[in-house]
C-alpha atoms as a PDB file:
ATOM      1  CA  UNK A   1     119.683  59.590 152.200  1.00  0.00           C
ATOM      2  CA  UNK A   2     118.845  55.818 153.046  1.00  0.00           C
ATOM      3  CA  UNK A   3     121.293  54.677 151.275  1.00  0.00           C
ATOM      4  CA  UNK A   4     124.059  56.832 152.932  1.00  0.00           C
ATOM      5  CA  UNK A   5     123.012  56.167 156.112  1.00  0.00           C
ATOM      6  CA  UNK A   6     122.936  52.182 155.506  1.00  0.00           C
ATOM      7  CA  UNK A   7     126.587  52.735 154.056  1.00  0.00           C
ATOM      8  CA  UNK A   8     127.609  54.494 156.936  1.00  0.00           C
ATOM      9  CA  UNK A   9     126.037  51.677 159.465  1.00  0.00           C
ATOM     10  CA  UNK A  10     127.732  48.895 157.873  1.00  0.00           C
ATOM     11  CA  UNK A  11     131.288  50.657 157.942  1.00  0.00           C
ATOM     12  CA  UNK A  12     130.742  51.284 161.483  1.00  0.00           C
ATOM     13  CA  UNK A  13     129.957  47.576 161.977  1.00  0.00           C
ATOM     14  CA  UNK A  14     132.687  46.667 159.893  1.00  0.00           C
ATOM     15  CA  UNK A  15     134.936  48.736 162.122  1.00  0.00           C
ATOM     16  CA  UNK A  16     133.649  47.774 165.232  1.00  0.00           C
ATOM     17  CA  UNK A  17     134.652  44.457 164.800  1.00  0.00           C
ATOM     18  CA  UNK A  18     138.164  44.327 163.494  1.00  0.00           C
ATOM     19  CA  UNK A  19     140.920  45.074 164.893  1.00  0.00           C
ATOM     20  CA  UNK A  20     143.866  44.955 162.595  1.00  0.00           C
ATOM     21  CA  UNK A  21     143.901  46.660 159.203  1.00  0.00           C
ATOM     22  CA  UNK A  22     146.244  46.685 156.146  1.00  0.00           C
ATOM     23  CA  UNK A  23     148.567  50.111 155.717  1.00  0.00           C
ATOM     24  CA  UNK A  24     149.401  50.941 152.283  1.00  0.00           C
ATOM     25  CA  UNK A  25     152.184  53.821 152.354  1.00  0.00           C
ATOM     26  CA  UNK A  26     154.585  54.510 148.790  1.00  0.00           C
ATOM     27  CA  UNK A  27     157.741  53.909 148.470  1.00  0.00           C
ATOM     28  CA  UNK A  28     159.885  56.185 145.703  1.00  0.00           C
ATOM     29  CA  UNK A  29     159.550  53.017 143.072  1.00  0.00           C
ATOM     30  CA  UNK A  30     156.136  50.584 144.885  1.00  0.00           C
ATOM     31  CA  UNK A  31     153.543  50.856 147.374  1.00  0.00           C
ATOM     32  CA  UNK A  32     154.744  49.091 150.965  1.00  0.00           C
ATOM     33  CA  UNK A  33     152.062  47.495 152.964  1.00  0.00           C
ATOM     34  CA  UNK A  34     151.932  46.510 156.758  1.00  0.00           C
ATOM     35  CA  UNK A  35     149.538  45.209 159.122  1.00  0.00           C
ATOM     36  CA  UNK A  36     148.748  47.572 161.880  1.00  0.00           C
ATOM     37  CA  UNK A  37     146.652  47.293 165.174  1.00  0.00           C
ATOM     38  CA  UNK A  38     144.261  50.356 164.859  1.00  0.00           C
ATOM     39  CA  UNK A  39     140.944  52.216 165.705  1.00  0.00           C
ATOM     40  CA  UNK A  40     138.881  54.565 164.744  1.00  0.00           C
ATOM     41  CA  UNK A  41     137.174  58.032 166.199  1.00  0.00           C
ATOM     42  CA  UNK A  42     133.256  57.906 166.825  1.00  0.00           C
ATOM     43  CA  UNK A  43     133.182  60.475 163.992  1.00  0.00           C
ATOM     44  CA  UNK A  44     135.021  58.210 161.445  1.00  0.00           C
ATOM     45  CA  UNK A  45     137.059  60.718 160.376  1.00  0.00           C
ATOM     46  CA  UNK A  46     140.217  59.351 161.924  1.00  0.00           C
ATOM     47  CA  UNK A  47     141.585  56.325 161.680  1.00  0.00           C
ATOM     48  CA  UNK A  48     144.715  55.580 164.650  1.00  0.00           C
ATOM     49  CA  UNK A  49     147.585  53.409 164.623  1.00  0.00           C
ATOM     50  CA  UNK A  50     151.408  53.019 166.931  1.00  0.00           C
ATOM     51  CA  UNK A  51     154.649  52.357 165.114  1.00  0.00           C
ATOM     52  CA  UNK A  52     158.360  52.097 165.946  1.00  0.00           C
ATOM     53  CA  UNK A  53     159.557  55.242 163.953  1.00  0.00           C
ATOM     54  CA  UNK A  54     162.606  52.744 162.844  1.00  0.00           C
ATOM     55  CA  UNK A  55     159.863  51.270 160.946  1.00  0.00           C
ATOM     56  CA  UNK A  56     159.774  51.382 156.868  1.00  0.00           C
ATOM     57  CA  UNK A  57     156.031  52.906 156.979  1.00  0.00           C
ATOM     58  CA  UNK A  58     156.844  55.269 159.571  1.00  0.00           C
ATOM     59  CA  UNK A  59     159.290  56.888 156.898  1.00  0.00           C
ATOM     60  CA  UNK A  60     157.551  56.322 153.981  1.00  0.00           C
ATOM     61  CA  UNK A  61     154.700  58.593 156.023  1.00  0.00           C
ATOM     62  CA  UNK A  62     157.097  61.372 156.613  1.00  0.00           C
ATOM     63  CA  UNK A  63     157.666  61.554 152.939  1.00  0.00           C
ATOM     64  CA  UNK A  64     154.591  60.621 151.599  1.00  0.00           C
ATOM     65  CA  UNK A  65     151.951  61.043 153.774  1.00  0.00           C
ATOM     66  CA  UNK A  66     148.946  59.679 151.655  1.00  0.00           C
ATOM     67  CA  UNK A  67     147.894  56.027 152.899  1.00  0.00           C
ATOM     68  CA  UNK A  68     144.950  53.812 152.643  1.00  0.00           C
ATOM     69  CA  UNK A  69     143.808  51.487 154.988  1.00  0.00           C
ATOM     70  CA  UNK A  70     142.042  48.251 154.294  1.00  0.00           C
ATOM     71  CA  UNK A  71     139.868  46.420 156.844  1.00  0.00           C
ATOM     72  CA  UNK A  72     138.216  43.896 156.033  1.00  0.00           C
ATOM     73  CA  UNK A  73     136.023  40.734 157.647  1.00  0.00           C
ATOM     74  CA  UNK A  74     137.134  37.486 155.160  1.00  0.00           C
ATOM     75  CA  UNK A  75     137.138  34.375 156.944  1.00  0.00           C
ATOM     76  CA  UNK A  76     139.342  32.953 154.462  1.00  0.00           C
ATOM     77  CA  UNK A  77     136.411  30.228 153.031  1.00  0.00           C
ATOM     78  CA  UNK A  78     134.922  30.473 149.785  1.00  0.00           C
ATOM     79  CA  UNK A  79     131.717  32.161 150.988  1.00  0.00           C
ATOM     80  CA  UNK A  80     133.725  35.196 151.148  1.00  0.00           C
ATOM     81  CA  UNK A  81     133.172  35.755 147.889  1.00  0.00           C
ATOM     82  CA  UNK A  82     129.570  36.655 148.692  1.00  0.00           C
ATOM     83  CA  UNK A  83     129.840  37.728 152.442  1.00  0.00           C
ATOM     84  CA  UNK A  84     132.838  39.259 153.363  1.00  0.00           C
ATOM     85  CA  UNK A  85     133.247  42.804 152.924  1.00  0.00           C
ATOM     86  CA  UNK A  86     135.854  45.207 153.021  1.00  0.00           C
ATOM     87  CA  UNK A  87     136.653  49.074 153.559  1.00  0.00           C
ATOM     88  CA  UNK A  88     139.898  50.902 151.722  1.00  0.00           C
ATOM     89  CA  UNK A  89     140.295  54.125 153.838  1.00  0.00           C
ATOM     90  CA  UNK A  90     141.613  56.695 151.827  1.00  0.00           C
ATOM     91  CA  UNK A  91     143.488  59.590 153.761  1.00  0.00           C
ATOM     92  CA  UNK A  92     146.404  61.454 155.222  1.00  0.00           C
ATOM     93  CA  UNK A  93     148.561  60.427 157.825  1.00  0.00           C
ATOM     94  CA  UNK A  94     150.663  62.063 160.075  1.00  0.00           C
ATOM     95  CA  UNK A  95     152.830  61.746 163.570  1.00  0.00           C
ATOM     96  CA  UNK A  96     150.480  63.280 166.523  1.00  0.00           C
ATOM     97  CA  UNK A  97     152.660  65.877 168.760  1.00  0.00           C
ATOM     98  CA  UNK A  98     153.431  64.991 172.308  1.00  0.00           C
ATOM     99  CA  UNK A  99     151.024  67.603 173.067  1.00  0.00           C
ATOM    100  CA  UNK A 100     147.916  66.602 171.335  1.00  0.00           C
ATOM    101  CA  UNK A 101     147.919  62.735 171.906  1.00  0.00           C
ATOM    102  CA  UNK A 102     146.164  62.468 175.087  1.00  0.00           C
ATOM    103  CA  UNK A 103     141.943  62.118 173.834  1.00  0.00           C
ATOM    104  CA  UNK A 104     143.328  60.575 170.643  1.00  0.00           C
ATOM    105  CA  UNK A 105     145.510  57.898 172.817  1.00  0.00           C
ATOM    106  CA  UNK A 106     142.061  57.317 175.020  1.00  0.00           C
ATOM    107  CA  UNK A 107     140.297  56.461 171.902  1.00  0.00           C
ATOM    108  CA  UNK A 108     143.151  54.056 170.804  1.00  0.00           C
ATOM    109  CA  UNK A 109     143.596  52.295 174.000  1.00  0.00           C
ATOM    110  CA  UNK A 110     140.243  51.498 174.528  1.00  0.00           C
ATOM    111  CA  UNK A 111     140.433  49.283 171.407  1.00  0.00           C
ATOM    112  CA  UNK A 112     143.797  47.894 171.853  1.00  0.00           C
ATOM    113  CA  UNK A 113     144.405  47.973 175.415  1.00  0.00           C
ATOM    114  CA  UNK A 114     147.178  45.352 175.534  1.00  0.00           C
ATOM    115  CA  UNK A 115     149.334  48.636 173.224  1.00  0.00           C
ATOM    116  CA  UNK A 116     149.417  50.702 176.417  1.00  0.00           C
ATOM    117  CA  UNK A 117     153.448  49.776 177.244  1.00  0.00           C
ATOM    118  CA  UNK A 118     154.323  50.299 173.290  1.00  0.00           C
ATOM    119  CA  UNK A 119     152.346  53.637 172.741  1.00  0.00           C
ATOM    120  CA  UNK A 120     154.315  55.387 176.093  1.00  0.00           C
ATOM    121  CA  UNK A 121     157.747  53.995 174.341  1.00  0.00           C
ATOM    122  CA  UNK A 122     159.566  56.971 173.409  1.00  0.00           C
ATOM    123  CA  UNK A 123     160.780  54.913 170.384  1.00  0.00           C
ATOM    124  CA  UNK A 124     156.916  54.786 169.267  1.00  0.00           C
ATOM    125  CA  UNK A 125     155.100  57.207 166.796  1.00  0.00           C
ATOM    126  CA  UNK A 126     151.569  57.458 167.365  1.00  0.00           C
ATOM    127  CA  UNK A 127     150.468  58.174 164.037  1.00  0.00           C
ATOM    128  CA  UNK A 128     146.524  59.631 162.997  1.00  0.00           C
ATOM    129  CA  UNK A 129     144.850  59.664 159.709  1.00  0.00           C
ATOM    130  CA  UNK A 130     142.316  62.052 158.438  1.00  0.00           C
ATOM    131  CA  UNK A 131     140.053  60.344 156.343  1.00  0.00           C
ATOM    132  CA  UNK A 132     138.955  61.302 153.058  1.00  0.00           C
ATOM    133  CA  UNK A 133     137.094  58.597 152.145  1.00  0.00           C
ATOM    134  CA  UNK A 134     135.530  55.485 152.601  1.00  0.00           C
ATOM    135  CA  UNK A 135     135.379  52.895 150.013  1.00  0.00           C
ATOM    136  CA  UNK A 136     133.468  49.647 150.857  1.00  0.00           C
ATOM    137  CA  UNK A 137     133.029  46.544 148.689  1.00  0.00           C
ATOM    138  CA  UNK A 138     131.057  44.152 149.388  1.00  0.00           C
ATOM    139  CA  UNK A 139     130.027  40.351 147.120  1.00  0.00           C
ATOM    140  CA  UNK A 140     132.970  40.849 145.398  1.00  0.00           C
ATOM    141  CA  UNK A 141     131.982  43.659 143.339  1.00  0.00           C
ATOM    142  CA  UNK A 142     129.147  45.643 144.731  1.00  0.00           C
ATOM    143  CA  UNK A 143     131.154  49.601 145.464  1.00  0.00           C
ATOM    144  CA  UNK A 144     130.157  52.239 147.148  1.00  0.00           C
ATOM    145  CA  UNK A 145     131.857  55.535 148.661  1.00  0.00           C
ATOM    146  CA  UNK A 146     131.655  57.704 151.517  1.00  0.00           C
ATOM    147  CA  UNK A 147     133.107  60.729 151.506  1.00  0.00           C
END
């Protein structure tokens, strides 16, 4: 029980700090990836994020709607090797309706205020993941999982 509770403090942490993440979706032939200005509910189940819908991820979601999500805290030095850790958030993502976006946008906007004018674009998909997992790595090589 320690242990999961240590996991689950240090993936908080993690998230509370960043605030861009790598989007995996699939293309028909190779995965696509994008960066993505996101956050995350207080729960950790859900993991938010605004696109264009022109966008090649925003499709790729509407026909494949499994993603992961990578966050991570590297520093780009060579201590990273033994300090920086990193989260792949496994889940499945989806466009939030008109009608169910207003807690979920609260959440997202007090992270990334400075999205406010590109979330109310009509052009803009506010897309939410449910997560199914959590896997964190940290010095290099050390796993563990959160489901």
């Amino acid at each position: 029980m320690k242990e999961a509770i240590k996991l689950e403090k240090e993936i908080r942490g993690l998230l509370a700090t960043q605030r861009f993440a790598v989007l995996s979706t699939q293309e028909p032939d190779h995965p696509y990836l994008s960066l993505v200005a996101y956050a995350e509910s207080g729960d950790l189940r859900t993991i938010l994020f605004a696109t264009t819908r022109a966008t090649r991820k925003y499709q790729n979601i509407l026909s494949h709607s499994g993603v992961a999500v990578l966050v991570d805290n590297r520093s780009n030095e060579a201590a990273d090797i033994q300090e920086a850790i990193a989260v792949t958030i496994i889940g499945r993502a989806y466009d939030v309706p008109q009608s169910h976006r207003e807690e979920l946008e609260r959440i997202y906007l007090e992270k990334q205020p400075h999205m406010r004018e590109f979330l109310s674009s009509p052009l803009t998909a506010f897309i939410k993941v449910d997560v199914e997992s959590y896997v964190l790595v940290s010095r290099f090589q050390d796993v563990a999982i959160m489901n």
